[in-house]
N, C-alpha and C. Protein backbone atom coordinates (compact mmCIF):
# COMPACT_ATOMS: atom_id res chain seq x y z
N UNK A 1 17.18 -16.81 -44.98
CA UNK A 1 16.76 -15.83 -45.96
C UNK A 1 15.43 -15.24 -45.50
N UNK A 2 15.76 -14.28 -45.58
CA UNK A 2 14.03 -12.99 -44.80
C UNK A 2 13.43 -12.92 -46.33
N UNK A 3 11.72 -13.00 -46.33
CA UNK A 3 11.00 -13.39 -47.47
C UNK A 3 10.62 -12.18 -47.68
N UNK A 4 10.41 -11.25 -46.49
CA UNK A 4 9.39 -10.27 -46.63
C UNK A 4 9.60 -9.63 -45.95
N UNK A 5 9.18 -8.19 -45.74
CA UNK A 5 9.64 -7.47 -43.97
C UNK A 5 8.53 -6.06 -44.32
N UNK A 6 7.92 -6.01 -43.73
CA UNK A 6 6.96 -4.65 -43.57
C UNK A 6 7.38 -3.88 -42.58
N UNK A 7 7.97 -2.87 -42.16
CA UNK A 7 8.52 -1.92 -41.42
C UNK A 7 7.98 -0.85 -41.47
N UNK A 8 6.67 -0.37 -40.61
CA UNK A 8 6.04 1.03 -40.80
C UNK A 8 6.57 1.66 -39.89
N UNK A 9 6.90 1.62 -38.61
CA UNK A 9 7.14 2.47 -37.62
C UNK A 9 8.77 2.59 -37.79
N UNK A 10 9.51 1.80 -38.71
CA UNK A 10 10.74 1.59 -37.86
C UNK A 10 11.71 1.76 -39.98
N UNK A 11 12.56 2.63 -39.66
CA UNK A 11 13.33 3.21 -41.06
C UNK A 11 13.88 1.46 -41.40
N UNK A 12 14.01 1.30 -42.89
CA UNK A 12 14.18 -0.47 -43.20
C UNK A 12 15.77 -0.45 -42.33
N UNK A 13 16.60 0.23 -42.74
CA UNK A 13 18.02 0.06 -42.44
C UNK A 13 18.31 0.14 -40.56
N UNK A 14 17.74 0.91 -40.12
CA UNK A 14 17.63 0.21 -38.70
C UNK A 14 16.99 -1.12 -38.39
N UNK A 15 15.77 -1.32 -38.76
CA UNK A 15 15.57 -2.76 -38.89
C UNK A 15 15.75 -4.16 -38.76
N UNK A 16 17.21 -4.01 -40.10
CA UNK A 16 18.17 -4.94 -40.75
C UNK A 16 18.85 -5.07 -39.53
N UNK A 17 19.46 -3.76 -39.07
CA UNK A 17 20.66 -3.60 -37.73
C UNK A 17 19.98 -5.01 -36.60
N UNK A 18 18.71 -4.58 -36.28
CA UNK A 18 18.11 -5.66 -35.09
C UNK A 18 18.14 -6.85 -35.40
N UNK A 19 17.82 -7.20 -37.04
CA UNK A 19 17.62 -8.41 -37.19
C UNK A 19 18.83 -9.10 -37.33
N UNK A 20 19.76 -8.22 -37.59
CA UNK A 20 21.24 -8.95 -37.63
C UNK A 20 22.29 -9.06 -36.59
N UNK A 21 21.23 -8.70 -35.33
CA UNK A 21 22.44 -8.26 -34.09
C UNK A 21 22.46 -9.45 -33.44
N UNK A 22 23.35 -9.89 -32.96
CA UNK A 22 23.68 -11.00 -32.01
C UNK A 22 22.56 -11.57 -31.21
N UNK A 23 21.86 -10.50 -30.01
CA UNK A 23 20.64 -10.53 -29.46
C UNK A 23 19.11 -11.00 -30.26
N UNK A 24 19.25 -10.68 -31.41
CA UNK A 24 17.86 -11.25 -32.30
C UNK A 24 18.17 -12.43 -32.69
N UNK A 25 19.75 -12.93 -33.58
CA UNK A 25 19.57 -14.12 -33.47
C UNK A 25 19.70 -14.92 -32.41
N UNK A 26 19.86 -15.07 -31.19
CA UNK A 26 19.91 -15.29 -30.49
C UNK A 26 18.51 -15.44 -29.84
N UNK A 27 17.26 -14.71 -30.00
CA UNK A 27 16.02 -14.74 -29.49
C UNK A 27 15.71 -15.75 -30.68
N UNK A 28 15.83 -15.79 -31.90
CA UNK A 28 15.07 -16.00 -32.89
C UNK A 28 15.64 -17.89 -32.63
N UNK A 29 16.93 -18.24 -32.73
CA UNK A 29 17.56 -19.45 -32.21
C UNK A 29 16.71 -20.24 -30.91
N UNK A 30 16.48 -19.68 -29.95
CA UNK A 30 15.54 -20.03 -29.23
C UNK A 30 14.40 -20.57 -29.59
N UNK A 31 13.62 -20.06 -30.38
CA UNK A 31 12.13 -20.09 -30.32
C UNK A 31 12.48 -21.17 -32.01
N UNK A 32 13.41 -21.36 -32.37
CA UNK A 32 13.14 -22.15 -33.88
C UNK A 32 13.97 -23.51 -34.08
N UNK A 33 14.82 -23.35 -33.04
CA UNK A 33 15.31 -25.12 -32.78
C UNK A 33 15.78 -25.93 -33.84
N UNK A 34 16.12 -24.73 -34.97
CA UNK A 34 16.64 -25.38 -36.43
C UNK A 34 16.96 -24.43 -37.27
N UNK A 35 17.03 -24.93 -38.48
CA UNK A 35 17.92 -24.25 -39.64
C UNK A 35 16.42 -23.36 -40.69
N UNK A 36 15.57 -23.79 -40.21
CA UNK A 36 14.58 -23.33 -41.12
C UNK A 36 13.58 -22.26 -40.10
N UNK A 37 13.85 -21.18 -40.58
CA UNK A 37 13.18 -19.95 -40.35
C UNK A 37 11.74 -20.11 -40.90
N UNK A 38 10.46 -19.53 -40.46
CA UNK A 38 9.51 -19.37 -41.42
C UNK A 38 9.01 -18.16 -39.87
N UNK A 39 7.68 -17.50 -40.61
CA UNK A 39 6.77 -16.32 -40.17
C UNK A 39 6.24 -16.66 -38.85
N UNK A 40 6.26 -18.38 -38.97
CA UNK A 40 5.64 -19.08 -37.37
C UNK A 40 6.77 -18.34 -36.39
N UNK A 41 8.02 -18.55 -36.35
CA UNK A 41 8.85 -18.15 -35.41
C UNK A 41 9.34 -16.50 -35.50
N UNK A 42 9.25 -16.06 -36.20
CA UNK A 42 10.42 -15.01 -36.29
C UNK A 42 9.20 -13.81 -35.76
N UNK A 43 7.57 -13.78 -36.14
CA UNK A 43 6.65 -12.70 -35.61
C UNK A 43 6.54 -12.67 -34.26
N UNK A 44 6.80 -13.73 -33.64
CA UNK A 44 6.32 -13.91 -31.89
C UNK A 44 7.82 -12.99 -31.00
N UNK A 45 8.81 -13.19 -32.13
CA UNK A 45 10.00 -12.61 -31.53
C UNK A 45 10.28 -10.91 -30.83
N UNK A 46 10.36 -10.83 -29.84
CA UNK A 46 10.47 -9.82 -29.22
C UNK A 46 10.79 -9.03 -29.88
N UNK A 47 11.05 -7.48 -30.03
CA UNK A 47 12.15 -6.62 -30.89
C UNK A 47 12.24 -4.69 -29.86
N UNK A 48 12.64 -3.96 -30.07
CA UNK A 48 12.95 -2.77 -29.53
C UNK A 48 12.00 -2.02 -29.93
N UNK A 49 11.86 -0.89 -29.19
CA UNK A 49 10.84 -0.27 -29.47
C UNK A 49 11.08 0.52 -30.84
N UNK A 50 10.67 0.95 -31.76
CA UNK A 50 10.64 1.75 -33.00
C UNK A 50 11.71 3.08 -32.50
N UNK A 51 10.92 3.94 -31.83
CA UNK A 51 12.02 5.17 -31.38
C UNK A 51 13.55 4.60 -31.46
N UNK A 52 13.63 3.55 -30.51
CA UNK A 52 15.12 3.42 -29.98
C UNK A 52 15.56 2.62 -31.66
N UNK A 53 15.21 1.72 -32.01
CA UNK A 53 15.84 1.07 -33.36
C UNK A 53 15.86 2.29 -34.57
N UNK A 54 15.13 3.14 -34.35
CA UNK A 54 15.19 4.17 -35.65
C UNK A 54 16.95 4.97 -35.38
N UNK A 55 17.10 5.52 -34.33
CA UNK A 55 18.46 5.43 -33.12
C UNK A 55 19.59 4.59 -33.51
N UNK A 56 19.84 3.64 -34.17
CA UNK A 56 20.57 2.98 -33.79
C UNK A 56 21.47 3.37 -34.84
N UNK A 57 23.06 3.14 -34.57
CA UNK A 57 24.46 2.65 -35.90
C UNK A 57 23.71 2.19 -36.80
N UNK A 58 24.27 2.55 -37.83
CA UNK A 58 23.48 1.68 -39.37
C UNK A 58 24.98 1.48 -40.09
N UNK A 59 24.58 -0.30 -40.09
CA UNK A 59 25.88 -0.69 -41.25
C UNK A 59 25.86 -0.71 -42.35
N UNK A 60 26.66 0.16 -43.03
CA UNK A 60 26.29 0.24 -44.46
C UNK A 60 26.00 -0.87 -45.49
N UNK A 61 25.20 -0.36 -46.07
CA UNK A 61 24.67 -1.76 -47.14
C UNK A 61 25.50 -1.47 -48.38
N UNK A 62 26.19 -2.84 -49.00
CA UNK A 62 26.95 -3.20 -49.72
C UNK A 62 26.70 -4.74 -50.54
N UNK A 63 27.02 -4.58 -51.36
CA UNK A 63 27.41 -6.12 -51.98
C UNK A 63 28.81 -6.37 -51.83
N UNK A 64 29.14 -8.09 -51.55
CA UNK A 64 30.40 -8.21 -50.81
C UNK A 64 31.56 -8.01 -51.94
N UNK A 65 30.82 -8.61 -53.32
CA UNK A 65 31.75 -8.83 -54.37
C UNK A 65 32.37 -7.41 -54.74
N UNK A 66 30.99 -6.37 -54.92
CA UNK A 66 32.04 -4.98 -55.03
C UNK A 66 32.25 -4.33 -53.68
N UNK A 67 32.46 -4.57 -53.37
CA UNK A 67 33.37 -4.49 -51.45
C UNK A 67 34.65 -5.04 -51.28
N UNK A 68 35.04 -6.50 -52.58
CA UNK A 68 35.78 -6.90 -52.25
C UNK A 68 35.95 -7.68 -51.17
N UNK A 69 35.26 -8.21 -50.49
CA UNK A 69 34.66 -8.69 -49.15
C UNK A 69 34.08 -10.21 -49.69
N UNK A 70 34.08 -10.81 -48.19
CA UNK A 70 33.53 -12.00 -48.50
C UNK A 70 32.48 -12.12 -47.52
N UNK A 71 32.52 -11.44 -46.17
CA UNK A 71 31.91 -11.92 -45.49
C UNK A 71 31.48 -10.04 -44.52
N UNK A 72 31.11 -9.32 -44.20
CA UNK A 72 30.80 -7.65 -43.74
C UNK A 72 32.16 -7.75 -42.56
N UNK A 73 32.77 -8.54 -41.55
CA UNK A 73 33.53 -8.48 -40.92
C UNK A 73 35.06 -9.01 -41.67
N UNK A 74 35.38 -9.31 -42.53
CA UNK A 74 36.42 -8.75 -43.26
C UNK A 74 36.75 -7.14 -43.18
N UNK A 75 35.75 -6.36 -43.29
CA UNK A 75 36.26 -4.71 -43.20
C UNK A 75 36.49 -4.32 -41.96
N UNK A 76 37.28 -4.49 -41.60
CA UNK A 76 37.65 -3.50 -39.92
C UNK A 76 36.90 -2.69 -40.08
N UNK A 77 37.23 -1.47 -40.87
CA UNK A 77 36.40 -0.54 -40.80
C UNK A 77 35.15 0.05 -40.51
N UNK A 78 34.17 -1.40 -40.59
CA UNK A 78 33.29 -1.41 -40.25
C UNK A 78 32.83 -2.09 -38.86
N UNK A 79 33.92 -2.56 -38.10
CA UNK A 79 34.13 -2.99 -36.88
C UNK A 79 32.91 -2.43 -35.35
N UNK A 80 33.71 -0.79 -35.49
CA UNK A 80 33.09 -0.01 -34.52
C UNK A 80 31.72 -0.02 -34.50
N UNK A 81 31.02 -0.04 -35.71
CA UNK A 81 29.41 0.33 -36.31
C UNK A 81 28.85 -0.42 -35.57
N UNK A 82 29.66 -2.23 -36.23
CA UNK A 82 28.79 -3.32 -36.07
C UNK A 82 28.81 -3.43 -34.27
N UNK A 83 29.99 -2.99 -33.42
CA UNK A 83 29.85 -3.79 -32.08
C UNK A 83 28.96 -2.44 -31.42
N UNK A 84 28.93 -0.58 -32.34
CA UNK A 84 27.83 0.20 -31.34
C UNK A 84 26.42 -0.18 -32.10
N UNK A 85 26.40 -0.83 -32.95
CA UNK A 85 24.59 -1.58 -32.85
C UNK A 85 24.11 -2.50 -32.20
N UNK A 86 25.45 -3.43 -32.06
CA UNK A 86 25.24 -4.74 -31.06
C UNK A 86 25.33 -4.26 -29.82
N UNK A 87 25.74 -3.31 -29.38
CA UNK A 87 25.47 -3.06 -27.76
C UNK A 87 24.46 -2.59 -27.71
N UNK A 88 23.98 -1.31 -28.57
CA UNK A 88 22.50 -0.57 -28.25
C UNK A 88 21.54 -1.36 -28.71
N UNK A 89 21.43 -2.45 -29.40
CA UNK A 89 20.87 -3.58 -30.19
C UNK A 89 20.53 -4.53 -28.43
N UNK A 90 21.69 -4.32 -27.81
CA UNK A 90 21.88 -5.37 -26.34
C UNK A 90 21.10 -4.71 -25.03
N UNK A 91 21.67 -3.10 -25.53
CA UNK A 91 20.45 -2.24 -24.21
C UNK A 91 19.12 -2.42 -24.41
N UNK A 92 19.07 -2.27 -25.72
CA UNK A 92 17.55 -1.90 -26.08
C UNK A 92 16.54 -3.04 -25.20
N UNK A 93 17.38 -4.65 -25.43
CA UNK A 93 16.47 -5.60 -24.97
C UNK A 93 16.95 -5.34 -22.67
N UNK A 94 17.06 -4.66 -22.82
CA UNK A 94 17.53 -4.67 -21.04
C UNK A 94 18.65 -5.70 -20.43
N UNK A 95 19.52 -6.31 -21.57
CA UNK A 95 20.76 -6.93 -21.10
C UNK A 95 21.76 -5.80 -21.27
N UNK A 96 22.89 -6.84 -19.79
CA UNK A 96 23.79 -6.09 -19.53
C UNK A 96 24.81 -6.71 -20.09
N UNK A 97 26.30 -6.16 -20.89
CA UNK A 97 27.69 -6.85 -20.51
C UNK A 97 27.64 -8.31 -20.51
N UNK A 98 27.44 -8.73 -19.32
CA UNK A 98 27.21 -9.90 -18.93
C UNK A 98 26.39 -10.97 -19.82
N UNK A 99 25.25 -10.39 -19.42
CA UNK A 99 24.65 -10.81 -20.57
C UNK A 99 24.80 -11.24 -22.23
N UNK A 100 25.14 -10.14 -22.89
CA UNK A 100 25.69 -9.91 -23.86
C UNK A 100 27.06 -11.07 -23.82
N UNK A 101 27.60 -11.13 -22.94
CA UNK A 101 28.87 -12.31 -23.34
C UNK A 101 28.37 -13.59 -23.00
N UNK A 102 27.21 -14.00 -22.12
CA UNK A 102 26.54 -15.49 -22.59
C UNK A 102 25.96 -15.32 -24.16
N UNK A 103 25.34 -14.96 -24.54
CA UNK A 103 24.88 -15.07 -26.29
C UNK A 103 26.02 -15.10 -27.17
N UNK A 104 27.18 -14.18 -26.70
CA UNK A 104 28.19 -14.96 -27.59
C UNK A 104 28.83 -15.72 -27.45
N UNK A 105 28.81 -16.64 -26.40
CA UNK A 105 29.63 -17.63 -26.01
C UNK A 105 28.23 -18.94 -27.12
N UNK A 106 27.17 -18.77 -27.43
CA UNK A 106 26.62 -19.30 -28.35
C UNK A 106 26.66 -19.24 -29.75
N UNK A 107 27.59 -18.50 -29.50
CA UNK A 107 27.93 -18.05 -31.44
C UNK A 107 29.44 -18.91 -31.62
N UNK A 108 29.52 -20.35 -31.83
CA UNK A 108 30.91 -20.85 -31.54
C UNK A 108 31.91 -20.59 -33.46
N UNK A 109 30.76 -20.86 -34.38
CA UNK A 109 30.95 -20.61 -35.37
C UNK A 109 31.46 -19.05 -35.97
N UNK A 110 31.05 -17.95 -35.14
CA UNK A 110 31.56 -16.34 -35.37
C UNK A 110 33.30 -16.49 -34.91
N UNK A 111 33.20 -17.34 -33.78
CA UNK A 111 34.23 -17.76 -32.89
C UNK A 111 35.45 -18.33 -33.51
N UNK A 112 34.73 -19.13 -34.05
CA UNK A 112 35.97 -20.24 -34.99
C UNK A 112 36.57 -19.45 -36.58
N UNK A 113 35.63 -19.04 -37.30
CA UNK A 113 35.58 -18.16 -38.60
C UNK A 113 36.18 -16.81 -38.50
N UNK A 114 35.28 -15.98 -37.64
CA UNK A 114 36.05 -14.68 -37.62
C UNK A 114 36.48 -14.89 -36.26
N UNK A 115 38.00 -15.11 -36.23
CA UNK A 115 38.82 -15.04 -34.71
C UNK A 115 38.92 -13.24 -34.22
N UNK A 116 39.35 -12.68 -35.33
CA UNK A 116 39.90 -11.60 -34.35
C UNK A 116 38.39 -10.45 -34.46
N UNK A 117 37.87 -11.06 -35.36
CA UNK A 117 36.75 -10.22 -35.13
C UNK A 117 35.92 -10.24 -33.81
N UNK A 118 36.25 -11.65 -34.05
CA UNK A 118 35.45 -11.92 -32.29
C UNK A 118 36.05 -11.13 -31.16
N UNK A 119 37.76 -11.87 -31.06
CA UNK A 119 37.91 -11.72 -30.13
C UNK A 119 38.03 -9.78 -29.71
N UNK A 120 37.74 -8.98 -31.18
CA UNK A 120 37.54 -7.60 -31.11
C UNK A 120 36.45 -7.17 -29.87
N UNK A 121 35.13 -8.13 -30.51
CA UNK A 121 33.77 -7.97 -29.40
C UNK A 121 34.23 -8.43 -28.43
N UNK A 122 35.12 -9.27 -27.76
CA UNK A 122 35.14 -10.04 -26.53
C UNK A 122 35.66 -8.77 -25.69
N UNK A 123 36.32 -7.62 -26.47
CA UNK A 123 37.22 -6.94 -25.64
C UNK A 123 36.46 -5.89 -25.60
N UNK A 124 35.58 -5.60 -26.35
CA UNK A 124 34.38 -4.40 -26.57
C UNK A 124 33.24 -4.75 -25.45
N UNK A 125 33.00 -5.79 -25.28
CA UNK A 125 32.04 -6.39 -23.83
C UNK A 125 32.77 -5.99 -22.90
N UNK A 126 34.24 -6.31 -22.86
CA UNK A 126 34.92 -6.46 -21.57
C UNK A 126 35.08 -4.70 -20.89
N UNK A 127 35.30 -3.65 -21.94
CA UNK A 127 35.43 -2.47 -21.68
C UNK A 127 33.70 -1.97 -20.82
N UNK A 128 32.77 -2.16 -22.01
CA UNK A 128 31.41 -1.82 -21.39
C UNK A 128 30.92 -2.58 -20.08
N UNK A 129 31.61 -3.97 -19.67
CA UNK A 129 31.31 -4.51 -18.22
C UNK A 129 32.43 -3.60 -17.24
N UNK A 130 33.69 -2.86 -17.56
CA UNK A 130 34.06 -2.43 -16.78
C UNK A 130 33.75 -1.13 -16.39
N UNK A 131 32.66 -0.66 -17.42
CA UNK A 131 31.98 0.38 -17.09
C UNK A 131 31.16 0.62 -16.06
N UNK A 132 31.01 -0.75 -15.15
CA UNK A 132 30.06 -0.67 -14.09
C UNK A 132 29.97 -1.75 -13.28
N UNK A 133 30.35 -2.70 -13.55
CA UNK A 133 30.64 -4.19 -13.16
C UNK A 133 31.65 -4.66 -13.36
N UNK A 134 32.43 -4.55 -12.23
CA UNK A 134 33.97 -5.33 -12.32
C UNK A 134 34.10 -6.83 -12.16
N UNK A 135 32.82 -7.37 -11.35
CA UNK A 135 32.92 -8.68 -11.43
C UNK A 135 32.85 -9.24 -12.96
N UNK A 136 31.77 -8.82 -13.64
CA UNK A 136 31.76 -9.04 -15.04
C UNK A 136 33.06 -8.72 -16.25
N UNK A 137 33.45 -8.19 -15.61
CA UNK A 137 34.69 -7.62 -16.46
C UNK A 137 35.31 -8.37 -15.78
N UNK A 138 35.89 -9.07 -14.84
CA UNK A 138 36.42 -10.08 -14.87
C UNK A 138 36.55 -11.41 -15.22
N UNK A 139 35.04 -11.69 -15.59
CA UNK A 139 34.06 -13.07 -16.09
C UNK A 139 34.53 -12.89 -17.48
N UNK A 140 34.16 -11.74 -18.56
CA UNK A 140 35.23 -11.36 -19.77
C UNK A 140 36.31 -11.71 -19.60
N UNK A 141 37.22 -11.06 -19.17
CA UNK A 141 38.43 -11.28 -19.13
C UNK A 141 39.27 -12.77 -19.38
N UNK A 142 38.27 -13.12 -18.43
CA UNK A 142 38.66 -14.62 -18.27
C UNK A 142 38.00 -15.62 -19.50
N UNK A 143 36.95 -14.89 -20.41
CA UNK A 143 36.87 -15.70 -21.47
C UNK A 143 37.52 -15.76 -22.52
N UNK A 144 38.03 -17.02 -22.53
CA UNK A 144 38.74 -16.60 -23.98
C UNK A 144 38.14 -16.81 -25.47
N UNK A 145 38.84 -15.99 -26.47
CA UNK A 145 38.05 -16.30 -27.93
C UNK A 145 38.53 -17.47 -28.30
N UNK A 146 36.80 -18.51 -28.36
CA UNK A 146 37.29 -19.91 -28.89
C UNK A 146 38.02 -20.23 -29.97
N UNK A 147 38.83 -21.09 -30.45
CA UNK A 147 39.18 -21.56 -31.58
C UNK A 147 38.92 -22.61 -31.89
C-alpha cells in the first residue's frame, strides 16, 4: 500500500503506470527483501525521467467491483495498454527484450494466477526481441509460461 506520493514534475496517472510496471517492482523487490514497503526503500529507487513517464500508456483507473473485475488483468481489453507501458516502462530504464523476460521469469505468482495473461506478455517480449535480436527471441521462445 503507497501512503503518500508527491508528483510535481510527472502527471499522477503516469506515475501509477511506473510504479506498477514489472521493472519498478522489480527494482523496488531488490532493494526491500520483504513484504513491507516503507519511504526507506521505495525513495532511493531509480525511476524515468518525467518527460518520458508523462509519455507513457495510461491504464485506466477503475474500481474492480464496478468493473466487474477482480483483479485489472481479467479485462483483455486492457491487455495492449498494460504490456505498451510495460515495454516503454522497460525502455525508459535502458533494458532490452531480454532483459525484460529475466524480471518476469521473477514474477512466478503473475505466472501461476494470471496464465494467459502472462503467457500474452511472454509472446509480446518475444515479438519486440524479434525486432532486433533473434538470439533473444529465441531465449523467449523457448520460455515457457510457468504453471
Amino acid at each position: 500500500i503507497l501512503t503518500g506520493l508527491l508528483a510535481t514534475s510527472v502527471e499522477p496517472e503516469p506515475a501509477v503506470t511506473v510504479l506498477n510496471s514489472f521493472c519498478f517492482d522489480w527494482l523496488l523487490r531488490l532493494r526491500s527483501a520483504g513484504t513491507n514497503v516503507s519511504f526507506t526503500y521505495l525513495l532511493p529507487v531509480a525511476v524515468p525521467e518525467a518527460a518520458m513517464a508523462n509519455g507513457l500508456a495510461r491504464v485506466p483507473t477503475r474500481t474492480a467491483r464496478h468493473a466487474g473485475i477482480a483483479h485489472v488483468t481479467d479485462d483483455r481489453g486492457l491487455w495492449p495498454v498494460i504490456w505498451q507501458s510495460n515495454r516503454a516502462v522497460a525502455e525508459a530504464y535502458g533494458l532490452s527484450a531480454t532483459d525484460l523476460l529475466h524480471i518476469l521469469g521473477t514474477f512466478p505468482g503473475v505466472a501461476k494466477k494470471r496464465k494467459e495473461f502472462f503467457a500474452w506478455v511472454l509472446s509480446r517480449v518475444g515479438e519486440w526481441a524479434a525486432e532486433g535480436d533473434r538470439e533473444a527471441a529465441l531465449r523467449v521462445a523457448e520460455t515457457p509460461a510457468r504453471t
